[in-house]
C-alpha atoms as a PDB file:
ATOM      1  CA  UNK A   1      51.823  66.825 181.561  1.00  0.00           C
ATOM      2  CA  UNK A   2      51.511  69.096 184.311  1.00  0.00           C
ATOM      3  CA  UNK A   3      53.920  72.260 182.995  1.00  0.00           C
ATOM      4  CA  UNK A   4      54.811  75.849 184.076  1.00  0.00           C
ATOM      5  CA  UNK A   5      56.415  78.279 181.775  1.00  0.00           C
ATOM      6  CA  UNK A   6      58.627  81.297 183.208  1.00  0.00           C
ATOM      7  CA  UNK A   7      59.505  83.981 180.812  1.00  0.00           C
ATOM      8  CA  UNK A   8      56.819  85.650 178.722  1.00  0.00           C
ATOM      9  CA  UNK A   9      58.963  87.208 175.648  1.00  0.00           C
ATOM     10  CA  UNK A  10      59.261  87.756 172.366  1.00  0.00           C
ATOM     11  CA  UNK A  11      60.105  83.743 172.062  1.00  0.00           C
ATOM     12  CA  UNK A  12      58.916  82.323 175.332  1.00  0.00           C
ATOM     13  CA  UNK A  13      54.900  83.720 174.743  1.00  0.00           C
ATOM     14  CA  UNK A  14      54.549  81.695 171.060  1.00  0.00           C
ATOM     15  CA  UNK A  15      56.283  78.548 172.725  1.00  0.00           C
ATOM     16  CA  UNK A  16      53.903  78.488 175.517  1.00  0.00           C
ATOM     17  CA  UNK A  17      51.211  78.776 173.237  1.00  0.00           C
ATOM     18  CA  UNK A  18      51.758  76.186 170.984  1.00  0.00           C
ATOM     19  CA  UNK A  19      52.527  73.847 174.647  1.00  0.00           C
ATOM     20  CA  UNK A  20      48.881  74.563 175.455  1.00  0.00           C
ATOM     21  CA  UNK A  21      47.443  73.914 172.283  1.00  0.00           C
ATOM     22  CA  UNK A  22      49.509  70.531 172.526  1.00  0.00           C
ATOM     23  CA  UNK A  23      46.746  70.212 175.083  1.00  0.00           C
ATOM     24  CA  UNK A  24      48.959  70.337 178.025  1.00  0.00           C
ATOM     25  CA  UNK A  25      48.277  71.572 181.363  1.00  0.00           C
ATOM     26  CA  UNK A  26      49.664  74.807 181.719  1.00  0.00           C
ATOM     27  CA  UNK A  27      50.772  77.277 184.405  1.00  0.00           C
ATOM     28  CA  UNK A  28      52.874  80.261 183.450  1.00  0.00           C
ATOM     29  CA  UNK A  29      54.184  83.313 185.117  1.00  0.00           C
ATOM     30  CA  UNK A  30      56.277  86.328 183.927  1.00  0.00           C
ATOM     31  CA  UNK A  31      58.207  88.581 186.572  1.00  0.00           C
ATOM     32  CA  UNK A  32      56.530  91.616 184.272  1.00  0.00           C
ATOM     33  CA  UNK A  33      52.502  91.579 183.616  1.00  0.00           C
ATOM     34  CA  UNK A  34      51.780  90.077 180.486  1.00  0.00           C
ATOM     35  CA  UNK A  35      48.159  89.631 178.773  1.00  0.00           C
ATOM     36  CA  UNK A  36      47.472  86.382 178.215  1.00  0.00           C
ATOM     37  CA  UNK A  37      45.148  87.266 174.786  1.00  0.00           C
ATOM     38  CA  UNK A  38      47.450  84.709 172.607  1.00  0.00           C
ATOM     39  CA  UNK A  39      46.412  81.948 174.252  1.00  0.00           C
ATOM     40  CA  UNK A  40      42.652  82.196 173.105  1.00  0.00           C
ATOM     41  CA  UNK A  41      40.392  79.462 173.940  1.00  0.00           C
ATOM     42  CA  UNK A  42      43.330  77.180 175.753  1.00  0.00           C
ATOM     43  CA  UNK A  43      44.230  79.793 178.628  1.00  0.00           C
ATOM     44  CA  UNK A  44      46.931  78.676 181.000  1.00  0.00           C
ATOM     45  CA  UNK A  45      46.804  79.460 184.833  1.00  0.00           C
ATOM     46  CA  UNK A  46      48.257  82.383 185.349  1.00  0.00           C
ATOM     47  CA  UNK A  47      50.154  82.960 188.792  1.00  0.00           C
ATOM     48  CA  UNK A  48      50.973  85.902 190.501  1.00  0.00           C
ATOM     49  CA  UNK A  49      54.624  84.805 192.174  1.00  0.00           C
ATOM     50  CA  UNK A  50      57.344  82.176 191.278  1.00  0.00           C
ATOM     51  CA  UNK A  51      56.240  80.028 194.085  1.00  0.00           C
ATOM     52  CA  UNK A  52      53.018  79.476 193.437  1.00  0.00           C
ATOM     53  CA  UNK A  53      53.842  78.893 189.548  1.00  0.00           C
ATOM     54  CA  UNK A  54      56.170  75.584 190.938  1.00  0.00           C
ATOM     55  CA  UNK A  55      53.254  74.077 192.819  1.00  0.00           C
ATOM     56  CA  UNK A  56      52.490  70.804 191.156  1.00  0.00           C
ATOM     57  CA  UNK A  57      54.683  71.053 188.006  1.00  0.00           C
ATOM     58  CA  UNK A  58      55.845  68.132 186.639  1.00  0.00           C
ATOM     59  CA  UNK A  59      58.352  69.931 183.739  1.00  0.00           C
ATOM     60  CA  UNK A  60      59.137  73.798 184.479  1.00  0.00           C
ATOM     61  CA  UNK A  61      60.539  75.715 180.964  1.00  0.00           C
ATOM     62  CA  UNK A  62      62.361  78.821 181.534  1.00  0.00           C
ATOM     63  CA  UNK A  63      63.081  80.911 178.416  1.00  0.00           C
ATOM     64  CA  UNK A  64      64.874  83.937 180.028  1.00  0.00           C
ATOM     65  CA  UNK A  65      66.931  86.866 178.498  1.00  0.00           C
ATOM     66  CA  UNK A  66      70.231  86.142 179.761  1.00  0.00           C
ATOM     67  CA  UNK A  67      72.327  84.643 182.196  1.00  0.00           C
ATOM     68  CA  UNK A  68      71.781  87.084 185.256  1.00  0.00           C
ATOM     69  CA  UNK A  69      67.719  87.204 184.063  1.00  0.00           C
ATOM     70  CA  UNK A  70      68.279  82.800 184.736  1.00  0.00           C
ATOM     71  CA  UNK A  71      70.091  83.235 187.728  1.00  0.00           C
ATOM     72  CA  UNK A  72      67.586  85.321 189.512  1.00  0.00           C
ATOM     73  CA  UNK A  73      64.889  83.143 188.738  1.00  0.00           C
ATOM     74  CA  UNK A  74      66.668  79.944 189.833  1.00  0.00           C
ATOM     75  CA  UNK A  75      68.351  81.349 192.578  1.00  0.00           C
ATOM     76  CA  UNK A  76      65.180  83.404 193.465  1.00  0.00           C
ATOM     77  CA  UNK A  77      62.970  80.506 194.036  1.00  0.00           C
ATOM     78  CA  UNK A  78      63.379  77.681 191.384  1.00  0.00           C
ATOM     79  CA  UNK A  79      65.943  75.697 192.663  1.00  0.00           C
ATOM     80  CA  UNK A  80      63.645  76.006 196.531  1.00  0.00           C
ATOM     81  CA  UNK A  81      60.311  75.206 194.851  1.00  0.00           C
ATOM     82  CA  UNK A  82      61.396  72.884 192.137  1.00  0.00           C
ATOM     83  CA  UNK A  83      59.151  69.461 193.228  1.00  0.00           C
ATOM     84  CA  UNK A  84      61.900  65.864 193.752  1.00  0.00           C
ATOM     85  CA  UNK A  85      60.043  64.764 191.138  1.00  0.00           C
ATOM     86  CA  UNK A  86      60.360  67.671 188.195  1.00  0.00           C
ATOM     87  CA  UNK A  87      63.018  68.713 186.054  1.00  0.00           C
ATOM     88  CA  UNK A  88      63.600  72.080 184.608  1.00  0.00           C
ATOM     89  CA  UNK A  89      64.487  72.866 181.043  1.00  0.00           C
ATOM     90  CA  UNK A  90      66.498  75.971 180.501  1.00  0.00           C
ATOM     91  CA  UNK A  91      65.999  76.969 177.161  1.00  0.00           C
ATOM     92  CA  UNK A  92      67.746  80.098 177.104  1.00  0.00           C
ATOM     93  CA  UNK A  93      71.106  81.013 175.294  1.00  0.00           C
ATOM     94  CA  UNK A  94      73.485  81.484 178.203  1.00  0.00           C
ATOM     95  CA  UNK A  95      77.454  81.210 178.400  1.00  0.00           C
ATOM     96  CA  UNK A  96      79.335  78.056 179.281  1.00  0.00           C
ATOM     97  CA  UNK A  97      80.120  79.023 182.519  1.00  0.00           C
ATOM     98  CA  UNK A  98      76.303  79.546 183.653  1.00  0.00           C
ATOM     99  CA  UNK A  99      75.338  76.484 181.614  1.00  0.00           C
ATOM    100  CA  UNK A 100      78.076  74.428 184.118  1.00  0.00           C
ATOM    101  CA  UNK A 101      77.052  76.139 186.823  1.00  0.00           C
ATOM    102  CA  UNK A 102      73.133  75.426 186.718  1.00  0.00           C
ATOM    103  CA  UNK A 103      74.022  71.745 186.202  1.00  0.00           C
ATOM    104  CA  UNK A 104      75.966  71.906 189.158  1.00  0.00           C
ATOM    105  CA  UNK A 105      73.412  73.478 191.870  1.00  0.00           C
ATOM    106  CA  UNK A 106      70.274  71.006 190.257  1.00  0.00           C
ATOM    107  CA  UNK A 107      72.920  67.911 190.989  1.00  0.00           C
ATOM    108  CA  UNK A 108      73.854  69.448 194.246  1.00  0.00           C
ATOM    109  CA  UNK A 109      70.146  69.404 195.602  1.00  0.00           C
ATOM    110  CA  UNK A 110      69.169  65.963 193.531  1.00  0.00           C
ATOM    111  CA  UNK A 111      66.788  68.239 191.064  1.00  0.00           C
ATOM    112  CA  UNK A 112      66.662  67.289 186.799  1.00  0.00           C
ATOM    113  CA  UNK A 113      67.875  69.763 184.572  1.00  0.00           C
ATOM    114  CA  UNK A 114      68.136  70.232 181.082  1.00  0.00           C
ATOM    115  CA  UNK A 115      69.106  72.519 178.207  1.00  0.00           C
ATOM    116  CA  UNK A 116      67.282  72.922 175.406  1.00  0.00           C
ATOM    117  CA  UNK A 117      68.037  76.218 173.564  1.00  0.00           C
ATOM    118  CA  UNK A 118      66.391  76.704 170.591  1.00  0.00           C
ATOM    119  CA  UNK A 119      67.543  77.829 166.831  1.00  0.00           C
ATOM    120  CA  UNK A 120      64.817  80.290 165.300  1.00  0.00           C
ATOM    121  CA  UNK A 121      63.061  83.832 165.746  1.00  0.00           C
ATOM    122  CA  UNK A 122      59.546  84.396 166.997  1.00  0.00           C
ATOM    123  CA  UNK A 123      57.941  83.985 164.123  1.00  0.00           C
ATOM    124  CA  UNK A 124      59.586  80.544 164.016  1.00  0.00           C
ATOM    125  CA  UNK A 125      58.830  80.034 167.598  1.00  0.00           C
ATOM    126  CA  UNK A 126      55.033  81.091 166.629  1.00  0.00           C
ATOM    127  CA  UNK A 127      54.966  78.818 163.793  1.00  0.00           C
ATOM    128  CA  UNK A 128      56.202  75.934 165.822  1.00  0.00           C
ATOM    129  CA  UNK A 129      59.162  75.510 163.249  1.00  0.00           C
ATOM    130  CA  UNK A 130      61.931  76.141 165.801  1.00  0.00           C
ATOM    131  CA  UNK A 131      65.039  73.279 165.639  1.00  0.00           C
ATOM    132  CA  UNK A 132      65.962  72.421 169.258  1.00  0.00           C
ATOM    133  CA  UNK A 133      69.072  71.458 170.813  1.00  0.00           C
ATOM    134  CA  UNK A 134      68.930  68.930 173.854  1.00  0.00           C
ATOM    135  CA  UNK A 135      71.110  68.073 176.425  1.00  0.00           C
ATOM    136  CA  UNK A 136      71.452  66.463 180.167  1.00  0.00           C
ATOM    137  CA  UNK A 137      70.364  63.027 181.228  1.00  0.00           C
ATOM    138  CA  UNK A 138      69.304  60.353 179.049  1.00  0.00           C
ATOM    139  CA  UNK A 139      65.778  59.548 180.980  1.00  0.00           C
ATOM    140  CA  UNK A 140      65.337  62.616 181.457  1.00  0.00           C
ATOM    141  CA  UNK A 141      65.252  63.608 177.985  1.00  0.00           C
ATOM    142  CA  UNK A 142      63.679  60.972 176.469  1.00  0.00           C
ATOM    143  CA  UNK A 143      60.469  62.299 179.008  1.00  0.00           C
ATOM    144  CA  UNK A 144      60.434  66.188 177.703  1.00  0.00           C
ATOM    145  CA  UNK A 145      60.212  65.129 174.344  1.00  0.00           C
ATOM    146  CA  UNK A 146      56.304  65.567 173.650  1.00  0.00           C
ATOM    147  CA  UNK A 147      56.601  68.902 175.048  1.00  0.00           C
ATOM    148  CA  UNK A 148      59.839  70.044 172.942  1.00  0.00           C
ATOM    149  CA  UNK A 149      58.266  68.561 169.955  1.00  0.00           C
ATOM    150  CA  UNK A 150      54.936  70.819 169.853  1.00  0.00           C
ATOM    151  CA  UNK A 151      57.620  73.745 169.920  1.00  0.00           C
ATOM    152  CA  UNK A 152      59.416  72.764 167.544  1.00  0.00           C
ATOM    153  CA  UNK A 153      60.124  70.765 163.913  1.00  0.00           C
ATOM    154  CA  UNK A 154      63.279  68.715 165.123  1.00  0.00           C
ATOM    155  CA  UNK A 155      65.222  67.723 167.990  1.00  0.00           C
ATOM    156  CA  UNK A 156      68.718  67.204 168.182  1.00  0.00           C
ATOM    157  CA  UNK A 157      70.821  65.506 170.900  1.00  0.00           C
ATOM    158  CA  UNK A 158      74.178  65.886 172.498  1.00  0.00           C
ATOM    159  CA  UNK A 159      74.914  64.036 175.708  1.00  0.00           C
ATOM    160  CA  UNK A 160      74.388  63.513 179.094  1.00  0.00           C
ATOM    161  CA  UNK A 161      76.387  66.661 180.163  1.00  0.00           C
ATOM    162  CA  UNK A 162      73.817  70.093 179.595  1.00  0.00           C
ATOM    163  CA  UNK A 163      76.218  72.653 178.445  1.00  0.00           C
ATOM    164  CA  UNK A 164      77.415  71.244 175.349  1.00  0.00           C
ATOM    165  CA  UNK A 165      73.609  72.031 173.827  1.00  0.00           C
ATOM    166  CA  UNK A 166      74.352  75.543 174.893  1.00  0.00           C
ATOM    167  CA  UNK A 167      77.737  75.564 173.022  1.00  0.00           C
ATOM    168  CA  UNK A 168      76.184  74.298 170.186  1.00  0.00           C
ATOM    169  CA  UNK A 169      74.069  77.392 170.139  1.00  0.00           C
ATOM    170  CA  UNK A 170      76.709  79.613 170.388  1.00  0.00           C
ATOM    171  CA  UNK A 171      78.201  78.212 167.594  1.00  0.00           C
ATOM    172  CA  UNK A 172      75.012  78.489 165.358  1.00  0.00           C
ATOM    173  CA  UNK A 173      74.936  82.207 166.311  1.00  0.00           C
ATOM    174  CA  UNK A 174      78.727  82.720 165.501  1.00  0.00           C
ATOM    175  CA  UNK A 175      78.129  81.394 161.960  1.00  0.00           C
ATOM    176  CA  UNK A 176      74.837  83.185 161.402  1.00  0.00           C
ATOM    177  CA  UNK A 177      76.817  86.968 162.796  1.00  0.00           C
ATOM    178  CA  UNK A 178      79.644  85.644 160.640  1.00  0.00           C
ATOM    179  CA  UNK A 179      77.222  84.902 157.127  1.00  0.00           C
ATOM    180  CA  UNK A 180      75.484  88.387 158.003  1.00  0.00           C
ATOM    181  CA  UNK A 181      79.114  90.268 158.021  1.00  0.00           C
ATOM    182  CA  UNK A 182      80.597  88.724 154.735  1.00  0.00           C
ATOM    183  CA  UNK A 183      77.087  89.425 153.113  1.00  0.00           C
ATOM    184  CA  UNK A 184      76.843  93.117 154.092  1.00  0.00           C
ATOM    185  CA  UNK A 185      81.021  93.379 152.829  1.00  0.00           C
ATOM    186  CA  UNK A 186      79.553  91.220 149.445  1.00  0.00           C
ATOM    187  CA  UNK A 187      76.653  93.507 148.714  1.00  0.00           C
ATOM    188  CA  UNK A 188      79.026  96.833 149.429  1.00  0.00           C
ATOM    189  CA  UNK A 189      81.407  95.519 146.932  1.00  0.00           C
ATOM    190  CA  UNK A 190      78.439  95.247 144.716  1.00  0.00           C
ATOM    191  CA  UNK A 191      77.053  98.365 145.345  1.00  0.00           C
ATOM    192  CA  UNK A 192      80.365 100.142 144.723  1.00  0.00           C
ATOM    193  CA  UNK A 193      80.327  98.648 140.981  1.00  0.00           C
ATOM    194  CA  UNK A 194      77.046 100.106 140.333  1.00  0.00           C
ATOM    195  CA  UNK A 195      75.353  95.820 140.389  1.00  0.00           C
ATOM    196  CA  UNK A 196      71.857  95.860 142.587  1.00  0.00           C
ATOM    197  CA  UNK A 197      72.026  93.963 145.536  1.00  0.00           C
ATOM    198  CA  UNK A 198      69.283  92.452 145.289  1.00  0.00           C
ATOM    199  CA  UNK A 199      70.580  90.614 142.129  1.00  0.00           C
ATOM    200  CA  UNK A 200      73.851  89.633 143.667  1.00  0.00           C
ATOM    201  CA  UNK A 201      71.887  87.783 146.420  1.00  0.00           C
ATOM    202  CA  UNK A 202      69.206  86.269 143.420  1.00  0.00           C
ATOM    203  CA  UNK A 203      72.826  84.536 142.650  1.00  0.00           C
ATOM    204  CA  UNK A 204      73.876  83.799 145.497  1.00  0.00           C
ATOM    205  CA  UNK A 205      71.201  82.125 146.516  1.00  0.00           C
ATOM    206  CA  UNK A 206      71.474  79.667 143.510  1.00  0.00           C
ATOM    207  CA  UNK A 207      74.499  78.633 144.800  1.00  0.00           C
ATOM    208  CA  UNK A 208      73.366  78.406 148.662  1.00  0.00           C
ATOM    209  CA  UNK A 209      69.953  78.165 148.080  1.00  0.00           C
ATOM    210  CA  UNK A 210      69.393  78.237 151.662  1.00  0.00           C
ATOM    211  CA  UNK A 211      66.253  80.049 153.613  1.00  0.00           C
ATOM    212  CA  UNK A 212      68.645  81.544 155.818  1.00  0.00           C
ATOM    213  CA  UNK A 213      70.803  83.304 153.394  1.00  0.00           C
ATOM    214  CA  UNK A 214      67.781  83.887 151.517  1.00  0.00           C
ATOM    215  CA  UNK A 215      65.961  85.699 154.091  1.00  0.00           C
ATOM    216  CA  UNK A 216      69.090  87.719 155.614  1.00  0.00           C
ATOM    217  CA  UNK A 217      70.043  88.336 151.905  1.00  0.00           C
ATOM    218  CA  UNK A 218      66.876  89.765 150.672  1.00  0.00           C
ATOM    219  CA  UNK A 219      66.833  91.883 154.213  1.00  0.00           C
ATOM    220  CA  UNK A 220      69.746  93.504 153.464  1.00  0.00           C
ATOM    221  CA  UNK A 221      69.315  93.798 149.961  1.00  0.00           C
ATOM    222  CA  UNK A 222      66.415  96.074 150.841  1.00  0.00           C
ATOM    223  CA  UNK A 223      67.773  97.847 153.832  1.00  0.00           C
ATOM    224  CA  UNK A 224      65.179  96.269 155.915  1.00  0.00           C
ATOM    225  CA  UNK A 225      67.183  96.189 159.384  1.00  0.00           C
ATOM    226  CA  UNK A 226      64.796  98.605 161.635  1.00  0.00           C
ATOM    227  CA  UNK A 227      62.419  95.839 162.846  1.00  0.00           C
ATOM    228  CA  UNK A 228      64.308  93.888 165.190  1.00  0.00           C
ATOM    229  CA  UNK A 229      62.957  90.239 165.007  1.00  0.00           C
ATOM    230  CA  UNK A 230      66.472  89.586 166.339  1.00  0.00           C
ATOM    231  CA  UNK A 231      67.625  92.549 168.385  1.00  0.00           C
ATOM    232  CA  UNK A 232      71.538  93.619 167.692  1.00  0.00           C
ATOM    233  CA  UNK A 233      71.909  94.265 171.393  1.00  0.00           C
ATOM    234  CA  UNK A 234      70.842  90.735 171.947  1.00  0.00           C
ATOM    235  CA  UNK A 235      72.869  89.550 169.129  1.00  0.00           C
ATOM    236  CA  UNK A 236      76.301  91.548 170.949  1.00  0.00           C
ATOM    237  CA  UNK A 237      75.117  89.534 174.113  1.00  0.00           C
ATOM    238  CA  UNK A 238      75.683  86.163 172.108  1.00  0.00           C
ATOM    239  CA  UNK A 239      78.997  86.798 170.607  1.00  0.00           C
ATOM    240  CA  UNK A 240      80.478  87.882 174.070  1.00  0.00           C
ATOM    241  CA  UNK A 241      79.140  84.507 175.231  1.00  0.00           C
ATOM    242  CA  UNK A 242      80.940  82.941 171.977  1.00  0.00           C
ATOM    243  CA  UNK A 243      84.032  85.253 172.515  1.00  0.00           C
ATOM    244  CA  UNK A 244      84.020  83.962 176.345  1.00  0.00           C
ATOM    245  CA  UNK A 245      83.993  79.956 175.089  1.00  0.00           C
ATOM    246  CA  UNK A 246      86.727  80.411 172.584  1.00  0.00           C
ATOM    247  CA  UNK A 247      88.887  82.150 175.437  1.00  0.00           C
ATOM    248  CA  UNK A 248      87.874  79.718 177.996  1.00  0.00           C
ATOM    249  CA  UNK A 249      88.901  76.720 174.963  1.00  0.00           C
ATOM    250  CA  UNK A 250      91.690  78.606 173.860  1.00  0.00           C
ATOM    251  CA  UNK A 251      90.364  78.404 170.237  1.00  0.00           C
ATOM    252  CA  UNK A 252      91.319  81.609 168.463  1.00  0.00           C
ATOM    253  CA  UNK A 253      87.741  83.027 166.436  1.00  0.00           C
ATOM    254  CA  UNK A 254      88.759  86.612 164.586  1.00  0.00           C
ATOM    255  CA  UNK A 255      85.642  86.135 162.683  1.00  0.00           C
ATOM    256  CA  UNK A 256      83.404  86.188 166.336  1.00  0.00           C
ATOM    257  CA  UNK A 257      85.276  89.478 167.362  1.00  0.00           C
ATOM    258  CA  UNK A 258      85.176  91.216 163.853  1.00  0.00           C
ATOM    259  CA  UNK A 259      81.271  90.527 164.309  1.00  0.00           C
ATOM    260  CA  UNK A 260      81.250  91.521 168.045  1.00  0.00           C
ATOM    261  CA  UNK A 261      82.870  95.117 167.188  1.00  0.00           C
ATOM    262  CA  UNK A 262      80.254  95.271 164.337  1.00  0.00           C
ATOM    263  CA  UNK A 263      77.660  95.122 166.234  1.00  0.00           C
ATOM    264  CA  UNK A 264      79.208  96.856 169.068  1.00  0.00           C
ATOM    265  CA  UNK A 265      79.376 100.097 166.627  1.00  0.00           C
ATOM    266  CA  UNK A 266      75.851  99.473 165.918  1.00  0.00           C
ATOM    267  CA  UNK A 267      75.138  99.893 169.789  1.00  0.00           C
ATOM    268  CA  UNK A 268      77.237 102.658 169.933  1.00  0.00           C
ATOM    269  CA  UNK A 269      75.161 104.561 167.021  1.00  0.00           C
ATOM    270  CA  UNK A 270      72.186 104.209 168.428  1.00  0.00           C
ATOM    271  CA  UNK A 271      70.652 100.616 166.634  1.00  0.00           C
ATOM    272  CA  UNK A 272      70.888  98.546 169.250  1.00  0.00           C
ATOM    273  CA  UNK A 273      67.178  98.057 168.648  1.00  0.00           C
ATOM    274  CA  UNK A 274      67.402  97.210 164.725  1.00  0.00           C
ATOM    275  CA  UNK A 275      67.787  93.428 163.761  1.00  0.00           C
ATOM    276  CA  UNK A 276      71.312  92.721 163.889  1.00  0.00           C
ATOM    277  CA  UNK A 277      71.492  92.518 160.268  1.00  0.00           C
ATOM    278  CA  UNK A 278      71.983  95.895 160.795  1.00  0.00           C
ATOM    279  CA  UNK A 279      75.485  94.515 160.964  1.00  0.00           C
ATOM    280  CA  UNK A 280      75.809  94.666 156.987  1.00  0.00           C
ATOM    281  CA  UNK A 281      74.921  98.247 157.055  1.00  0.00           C
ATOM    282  CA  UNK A 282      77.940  98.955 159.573  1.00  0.00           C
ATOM    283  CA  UNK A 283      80.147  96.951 156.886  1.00  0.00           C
ATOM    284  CA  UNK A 284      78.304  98.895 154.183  1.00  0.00           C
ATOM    285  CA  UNK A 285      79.227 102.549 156.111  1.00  0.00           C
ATOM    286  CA  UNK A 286      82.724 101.148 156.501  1.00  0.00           C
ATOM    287  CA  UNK A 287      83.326 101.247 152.829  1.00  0.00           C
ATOM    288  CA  UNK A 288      81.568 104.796 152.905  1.00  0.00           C
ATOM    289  CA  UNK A 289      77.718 103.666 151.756  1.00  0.00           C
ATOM    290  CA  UNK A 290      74.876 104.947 153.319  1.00  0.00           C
END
C-alpha cells in the first residue's frame, strides 16, 4: 500500500520503520528535519512539505504530539490534500473533544478517518510489540489492518464512531498514572520501616506478576526516573485530557487529579523531562524521602 507517515518522534520514527520493512511503499515527512538513518536499506521518500507528502497516498498515519500539533497538520493541509480515495489514521492520544471534532471535518468533506492510538513506549513501538486501539468505520478498518499489524502485536476494536478508541486510551493512561502513584506511596511506606524496595516489589510482583508493574516497580525501586522513555510533561498532558472526559461525562476520578497534581509538582520542580515515574518520587518526598 501506497502510505505517508507525518510525525517523526520518539514513537512515530520506530512505527514507520517497521511499516517499511512490512515492505510497504513509504512516503514520510516531519515539520522538523529528521535523518532518515533508521530506516537502513528500506528508505522511504522523504518530502520536503505536507503537500507533496499527500500526493498519491492511499493510507496517511499521523502520530503527532498533541491536539494543537494534529490540528495544524490537518487543518494546515491534510484535510485539502487528503486524495477521495484515502483515509487517515490518527494515532495520536488527543482529548475527546478533538477526537469528535476530526471525525466531524473528514465526514464534512466525504474523507475516511480513523483512530488508532497505540498502548506502549518507543522501545515497544521499535520492537513492533505495541497493542493498538481501533476505531471509525467498519470497511475502513478492516483495510488498515496489514499496516497496524506490522506496528504492532494486537489489535483491538471499538465501533464505528472514532473517539471511543481515544477514550479507551485515556483510560489506560489513568490506570497506569494511578498504579505508578500507589506504588511510589507502597515503596515509601516500605522505606520508612527500614524493608528494601526492591524486595517489596519482588512480592508484589508474585501477586501481579505483570510486566507492567514489573518494569515500573523495579524503576522505582532503583530510582531510575531521569531517562524519560515516557516524559512526565507528556504524561500531565494525558491526565488533563482524562480530567477533561470525566468532567465532560460527569464521572467523578480523584485518583486522575491526585496523579495530575503529582505530576504537576514534578513540572513545577524542574522534572518535567524525567519519566513520569518520577511521580513515585513526588509521593516518596511527600512522606519526607529523598
Amino acid at each position: 500500500m501506497k502510505v505517508t507517515f507525518i510525525g517523526l518522534g520518539a514513537m512515530g520514527l520506530p512505527m514507520a520503520v517497521n511499516l517499511a520493512r512490512a515492505g510497504h511503499e513509504m512516503t514520510v515527512f516531519n515539520r522538523s528535519p529528521k535523518p532518515l538513518d533508521a530506516f537502513a536499506d528500506r528508505p522511504p521518500r522523504l518530502a520536503g512539505d505536507l503537500r507533496t507528502a499527500l500526493e498519491g497516498a492511499e493510507a496517511v498515519l499521523t502520530m503527532l504530539a498533541d491536539d494543537d500539533a494534529l490540528e495544524a497538520v490537518v487543518q494546515g493541509g491534510l484535510l485539502d490534500g487528503l486524495g477521495a480515495g484515502a483515509v487517515h489514521v490518527a494515532m495520536s492520544t488527543i482529548s475527546i473533544a478533538t477526537a469528535r471534532r476530526m471525525a466531524a471535518m473528514h465526514a464534512e468533506r466525504g474523507r475516511a478517518y480513523l483512530a488508532a492510538p497505540v498502548f506502549g513506549r518507543p522501545d515497544a513501538a521499535a520492537a513492533g510489540k505495541l497493542w493498538i486501539l481501533l476505531a471509525g468505520e467498519a470497511g475502513q478498518r478492516a483495510r488498515v489492518r496489514p499496516l497496524l499489524e506490522a506496528m504492532g502485536r494486537g489489535i483491538s476494536e471499538f465501533g464505528d464512531e472514532p473517539w471511543r478508541a481515544n477514550l479507551v486510551k485515556l483510560g489506560n493512561n489513568f490506570l497506569l498514572a494511578a498504579m505508578i502513584e500507589t506504588l511510589g506511596e507502597a515503596v515509601a511506606l516500605m522505606r520508612k520501616a527500614d524493608i528494601p524496595p526492591q524486595d517489596f516489589i519482588d512480592a508484589v510482583n508474585n501477586l501481579f506478576q505483570s510486566p507492567v508493574y514489573a518494569n515500573y516497580g523495579g524503576m522505582i525501586a532503583e530510582g531510575r526516573d531521569e531517562a524519560g522513555l515516557f516524559k512526565a510533561s507528556l504524561g500531565l498532558k494525558d491526565l488533563r485530557l482524562v480530567l477533561a472526559a470525566a468532567d465532560a461525562l460527569a464521572v467523578p476520578m480523584p485518583l486522575a487529579g491526585l496523579a495530575h497534581d503529582g505530576l504537576l509538582t514534578a513540572m513545577a520542580l524542574g522534572r518535567g523531562d524525567a519519566d513520569w515515574s518520577v511521580l513515585a518520587r513526588v509521593a516518596q518526598e511527600r512522606a519526607g524521602l529523598r
